[in-house]
PDB file of N, CA and C in Angstrom:
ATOM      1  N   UNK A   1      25.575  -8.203  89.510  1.00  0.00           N
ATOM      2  CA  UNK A   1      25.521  -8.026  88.064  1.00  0.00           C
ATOM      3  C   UNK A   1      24.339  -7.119  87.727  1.00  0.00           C
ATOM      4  N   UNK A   2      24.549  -6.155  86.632  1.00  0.00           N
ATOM      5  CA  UNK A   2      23.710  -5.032  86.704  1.00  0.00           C
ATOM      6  C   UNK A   2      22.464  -6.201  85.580  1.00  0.00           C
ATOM      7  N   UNK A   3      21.572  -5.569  85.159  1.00  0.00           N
ATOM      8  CA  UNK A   3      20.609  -6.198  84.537  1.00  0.00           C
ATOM      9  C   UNK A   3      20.751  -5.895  82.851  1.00  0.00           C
ATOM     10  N   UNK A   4      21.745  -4.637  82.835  1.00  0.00           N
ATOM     11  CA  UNK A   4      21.743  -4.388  81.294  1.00  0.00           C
ATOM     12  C   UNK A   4      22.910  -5.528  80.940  1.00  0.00           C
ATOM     13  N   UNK A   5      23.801  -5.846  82.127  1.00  0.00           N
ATOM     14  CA  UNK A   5      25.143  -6.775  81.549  1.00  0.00           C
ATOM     15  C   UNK A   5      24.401  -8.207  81.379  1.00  0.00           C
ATOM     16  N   UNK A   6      23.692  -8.445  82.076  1.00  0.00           N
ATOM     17  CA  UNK A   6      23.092  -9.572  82.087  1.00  0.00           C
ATOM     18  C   UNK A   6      22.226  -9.759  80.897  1.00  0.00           C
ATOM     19  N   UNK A   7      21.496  -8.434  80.387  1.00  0.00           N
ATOM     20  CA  UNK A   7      20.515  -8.876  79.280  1.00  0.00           C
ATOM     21  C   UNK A   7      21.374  -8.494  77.862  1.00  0.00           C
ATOM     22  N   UNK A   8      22.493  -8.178  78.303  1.00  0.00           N
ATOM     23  CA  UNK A   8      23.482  -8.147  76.815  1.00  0.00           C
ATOM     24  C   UNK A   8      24.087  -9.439  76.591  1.00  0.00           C
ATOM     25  N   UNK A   9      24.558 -10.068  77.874  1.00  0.00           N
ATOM     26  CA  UNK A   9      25.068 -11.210  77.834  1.00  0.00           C
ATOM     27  C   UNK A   9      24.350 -12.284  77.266  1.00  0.00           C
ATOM     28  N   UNK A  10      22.679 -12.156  77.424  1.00  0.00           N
ATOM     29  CA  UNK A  10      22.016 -13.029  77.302  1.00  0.00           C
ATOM     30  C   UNK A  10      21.799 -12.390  75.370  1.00  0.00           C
ATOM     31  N   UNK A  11      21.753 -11.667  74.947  1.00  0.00           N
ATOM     32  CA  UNK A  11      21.606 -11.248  73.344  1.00  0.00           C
ATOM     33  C   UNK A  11      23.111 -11.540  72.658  1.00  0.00           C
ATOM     34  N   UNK A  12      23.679 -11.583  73.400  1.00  0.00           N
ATOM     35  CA  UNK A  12      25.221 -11.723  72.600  1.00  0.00           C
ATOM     36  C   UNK A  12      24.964 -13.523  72.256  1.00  0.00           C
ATOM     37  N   UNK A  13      24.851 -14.500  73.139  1.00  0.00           N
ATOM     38  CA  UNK A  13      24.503 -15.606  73.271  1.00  0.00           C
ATOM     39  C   UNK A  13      23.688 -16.598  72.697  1.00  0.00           C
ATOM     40  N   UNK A  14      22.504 -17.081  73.640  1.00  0.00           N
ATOM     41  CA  UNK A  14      21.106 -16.846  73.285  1.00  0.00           C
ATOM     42  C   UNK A  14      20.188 -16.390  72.447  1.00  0.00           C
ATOM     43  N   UNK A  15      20.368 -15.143  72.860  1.00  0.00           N
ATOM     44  CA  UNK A  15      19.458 -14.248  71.880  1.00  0.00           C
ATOM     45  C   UNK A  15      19.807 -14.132  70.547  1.00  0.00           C
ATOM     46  N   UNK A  16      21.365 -14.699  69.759  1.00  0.00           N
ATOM     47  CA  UNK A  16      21.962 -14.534  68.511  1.00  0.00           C
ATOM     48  C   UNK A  16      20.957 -15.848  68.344  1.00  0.00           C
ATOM     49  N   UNK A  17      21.341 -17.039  68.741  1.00  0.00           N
ATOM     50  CA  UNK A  17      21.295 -18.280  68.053  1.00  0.00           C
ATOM     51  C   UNK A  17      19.832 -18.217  67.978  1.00  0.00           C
ATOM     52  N   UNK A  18      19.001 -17.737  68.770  1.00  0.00           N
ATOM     53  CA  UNK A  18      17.420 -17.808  68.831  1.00  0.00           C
ATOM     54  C   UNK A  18      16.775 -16.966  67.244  1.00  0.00           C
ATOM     55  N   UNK A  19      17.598 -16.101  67.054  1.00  0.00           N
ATOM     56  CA  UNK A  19      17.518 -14.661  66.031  1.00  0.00           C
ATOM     57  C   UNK A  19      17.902 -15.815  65.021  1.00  0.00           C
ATOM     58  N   UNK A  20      18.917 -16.514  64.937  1.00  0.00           N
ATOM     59  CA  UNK A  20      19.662 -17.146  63.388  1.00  0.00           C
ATOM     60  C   UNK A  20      18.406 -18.697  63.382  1.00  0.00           C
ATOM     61  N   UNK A  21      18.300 -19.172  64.557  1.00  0.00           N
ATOM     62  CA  UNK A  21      17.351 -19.998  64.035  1.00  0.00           C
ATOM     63  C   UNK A  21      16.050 -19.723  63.601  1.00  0.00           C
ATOM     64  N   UNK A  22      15.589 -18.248  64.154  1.00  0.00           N
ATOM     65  CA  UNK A  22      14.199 -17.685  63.745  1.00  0.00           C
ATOM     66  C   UNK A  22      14.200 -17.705  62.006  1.00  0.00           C
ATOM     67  N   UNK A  23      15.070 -16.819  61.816  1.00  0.00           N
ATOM     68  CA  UNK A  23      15.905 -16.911  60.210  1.00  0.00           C
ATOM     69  C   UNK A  23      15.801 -18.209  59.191  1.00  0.00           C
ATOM     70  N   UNK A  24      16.532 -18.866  60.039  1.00  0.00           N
ATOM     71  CA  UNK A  24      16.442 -20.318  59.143  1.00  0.00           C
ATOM     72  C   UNK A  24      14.897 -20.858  58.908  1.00  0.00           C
ATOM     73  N   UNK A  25      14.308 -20.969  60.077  1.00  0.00           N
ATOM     74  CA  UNK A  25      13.278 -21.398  60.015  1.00  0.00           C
ATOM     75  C   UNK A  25      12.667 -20.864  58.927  1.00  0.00           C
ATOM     76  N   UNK A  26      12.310 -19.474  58.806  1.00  0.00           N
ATOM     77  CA  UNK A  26      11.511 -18.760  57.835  1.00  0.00           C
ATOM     78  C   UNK A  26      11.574 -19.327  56.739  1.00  0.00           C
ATOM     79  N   UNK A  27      12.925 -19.252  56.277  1.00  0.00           N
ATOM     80  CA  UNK A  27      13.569 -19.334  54.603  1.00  0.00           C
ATOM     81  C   UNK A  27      12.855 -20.637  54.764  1.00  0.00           C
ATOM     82  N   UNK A  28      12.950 -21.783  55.437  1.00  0.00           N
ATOM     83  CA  UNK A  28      12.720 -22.952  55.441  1.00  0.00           C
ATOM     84  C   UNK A  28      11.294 -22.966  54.910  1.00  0.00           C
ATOM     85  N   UNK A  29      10.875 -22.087  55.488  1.00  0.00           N
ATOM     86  CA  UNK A  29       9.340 -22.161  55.183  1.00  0.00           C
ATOM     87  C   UNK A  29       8.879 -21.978  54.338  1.00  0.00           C
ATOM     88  N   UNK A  30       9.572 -20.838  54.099  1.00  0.00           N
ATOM     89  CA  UNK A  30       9.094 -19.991  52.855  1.00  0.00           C
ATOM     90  C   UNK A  30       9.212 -20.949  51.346  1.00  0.00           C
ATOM     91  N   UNK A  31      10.367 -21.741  51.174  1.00  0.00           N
ATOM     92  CA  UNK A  31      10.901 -22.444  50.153  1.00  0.00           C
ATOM     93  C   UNK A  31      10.767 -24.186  50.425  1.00  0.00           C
ATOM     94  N   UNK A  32       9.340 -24.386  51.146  1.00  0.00           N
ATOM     95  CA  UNK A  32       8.958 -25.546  51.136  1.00  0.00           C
ATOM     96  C   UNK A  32       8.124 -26.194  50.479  1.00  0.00           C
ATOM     97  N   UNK A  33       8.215 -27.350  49.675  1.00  0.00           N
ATOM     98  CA  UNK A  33       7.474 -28.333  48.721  1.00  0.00           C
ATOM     99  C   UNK A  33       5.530 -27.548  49.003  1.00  0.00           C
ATOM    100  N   UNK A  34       5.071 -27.129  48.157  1.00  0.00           N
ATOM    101  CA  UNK A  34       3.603 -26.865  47.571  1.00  0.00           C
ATOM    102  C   UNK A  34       3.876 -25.185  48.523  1.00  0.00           C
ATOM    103  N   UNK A  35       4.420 -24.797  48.716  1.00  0.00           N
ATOM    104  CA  UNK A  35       4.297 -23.131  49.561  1.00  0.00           C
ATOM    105  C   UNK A  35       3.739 -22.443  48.210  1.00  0.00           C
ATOM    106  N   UNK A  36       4.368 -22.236  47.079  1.00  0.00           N
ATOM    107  CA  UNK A  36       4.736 -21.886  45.848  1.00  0.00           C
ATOM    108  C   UNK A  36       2.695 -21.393  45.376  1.00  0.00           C
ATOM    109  N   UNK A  37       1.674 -22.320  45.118  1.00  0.00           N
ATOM    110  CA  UNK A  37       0.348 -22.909  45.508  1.00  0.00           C
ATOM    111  C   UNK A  37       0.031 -21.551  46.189  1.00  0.00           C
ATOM    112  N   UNK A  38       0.193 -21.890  47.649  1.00  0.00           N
ATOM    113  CA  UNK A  38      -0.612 -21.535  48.804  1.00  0.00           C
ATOM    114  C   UNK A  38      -0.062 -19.869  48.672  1.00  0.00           C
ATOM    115  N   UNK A  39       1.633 -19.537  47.982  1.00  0.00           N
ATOM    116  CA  UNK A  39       1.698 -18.122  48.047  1.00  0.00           C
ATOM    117  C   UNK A  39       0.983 -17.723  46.790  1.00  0.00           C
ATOM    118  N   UNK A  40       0.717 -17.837  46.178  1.00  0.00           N
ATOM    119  CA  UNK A  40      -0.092 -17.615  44.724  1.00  0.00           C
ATOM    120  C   UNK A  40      -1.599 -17.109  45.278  1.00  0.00           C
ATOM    121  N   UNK A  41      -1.880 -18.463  45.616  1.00  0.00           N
ATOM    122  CA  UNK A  41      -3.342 -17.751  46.244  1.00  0.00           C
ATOM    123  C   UNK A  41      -3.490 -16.673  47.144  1.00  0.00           C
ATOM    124  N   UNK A  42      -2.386 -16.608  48.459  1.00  0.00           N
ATOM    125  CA  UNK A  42      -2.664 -15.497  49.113  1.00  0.00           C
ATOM    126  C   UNK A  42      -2.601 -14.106  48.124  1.00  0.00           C
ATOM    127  N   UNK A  43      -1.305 -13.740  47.364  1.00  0.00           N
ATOM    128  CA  UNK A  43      -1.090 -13.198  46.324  1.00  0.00           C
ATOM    129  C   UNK A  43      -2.375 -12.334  45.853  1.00  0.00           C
ATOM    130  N   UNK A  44      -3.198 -13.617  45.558  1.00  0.00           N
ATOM    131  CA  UNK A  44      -4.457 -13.225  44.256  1.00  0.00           C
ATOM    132  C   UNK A  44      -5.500 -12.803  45.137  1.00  0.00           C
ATOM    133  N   UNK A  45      -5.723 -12.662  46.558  1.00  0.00           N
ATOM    134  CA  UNK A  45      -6.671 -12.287  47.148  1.00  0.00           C
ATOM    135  C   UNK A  45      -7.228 -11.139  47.179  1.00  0.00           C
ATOM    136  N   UNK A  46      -6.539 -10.099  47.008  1.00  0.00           N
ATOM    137  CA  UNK A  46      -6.956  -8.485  46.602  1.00  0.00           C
ATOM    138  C   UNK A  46      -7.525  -9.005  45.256  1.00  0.00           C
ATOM    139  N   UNK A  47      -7.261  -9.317  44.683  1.00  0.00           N
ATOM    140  CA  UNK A  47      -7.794  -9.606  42.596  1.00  0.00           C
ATOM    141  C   UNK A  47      -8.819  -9.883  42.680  1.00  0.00           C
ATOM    142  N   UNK A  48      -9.484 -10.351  43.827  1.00  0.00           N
ATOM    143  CA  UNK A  48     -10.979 -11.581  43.097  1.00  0.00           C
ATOM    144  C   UNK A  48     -11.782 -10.516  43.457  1.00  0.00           C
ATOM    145  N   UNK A  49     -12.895 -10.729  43.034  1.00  0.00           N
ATOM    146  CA  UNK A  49     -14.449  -9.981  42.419  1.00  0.00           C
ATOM    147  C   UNK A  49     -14.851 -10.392  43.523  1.00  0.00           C
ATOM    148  N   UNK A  50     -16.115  -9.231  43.914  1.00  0.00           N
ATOM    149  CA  UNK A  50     -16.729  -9.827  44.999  1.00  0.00           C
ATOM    150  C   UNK A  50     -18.087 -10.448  44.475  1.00  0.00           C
TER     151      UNK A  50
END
């Protein structure tokens, strides 16, 4: 087995579900109880006075 069939095989597979759970995770994150807070502040960090 050549190594490109093998590392396609493994992205067709694997590498999808790893990619869709990376995905989920994010959103998950992103749209979790007090994030809302913590993105505000990062947000305002260029704004503040030194």
């Amino acid at each position: 087995m050549e190594t490109y069939t093998a590392m396609r095989q493994f992205a067709d597979s694997w590498g999808l579900l790893a990619m869709a759970l990376f995905f989920v995770g994010v959103i998950v994150f992103t749209l979790r109880p007090g994030g809302k807070r913590q993105a505000q502040e990062a947000a305002s960090i260029p704004l503040k006075e030194d």
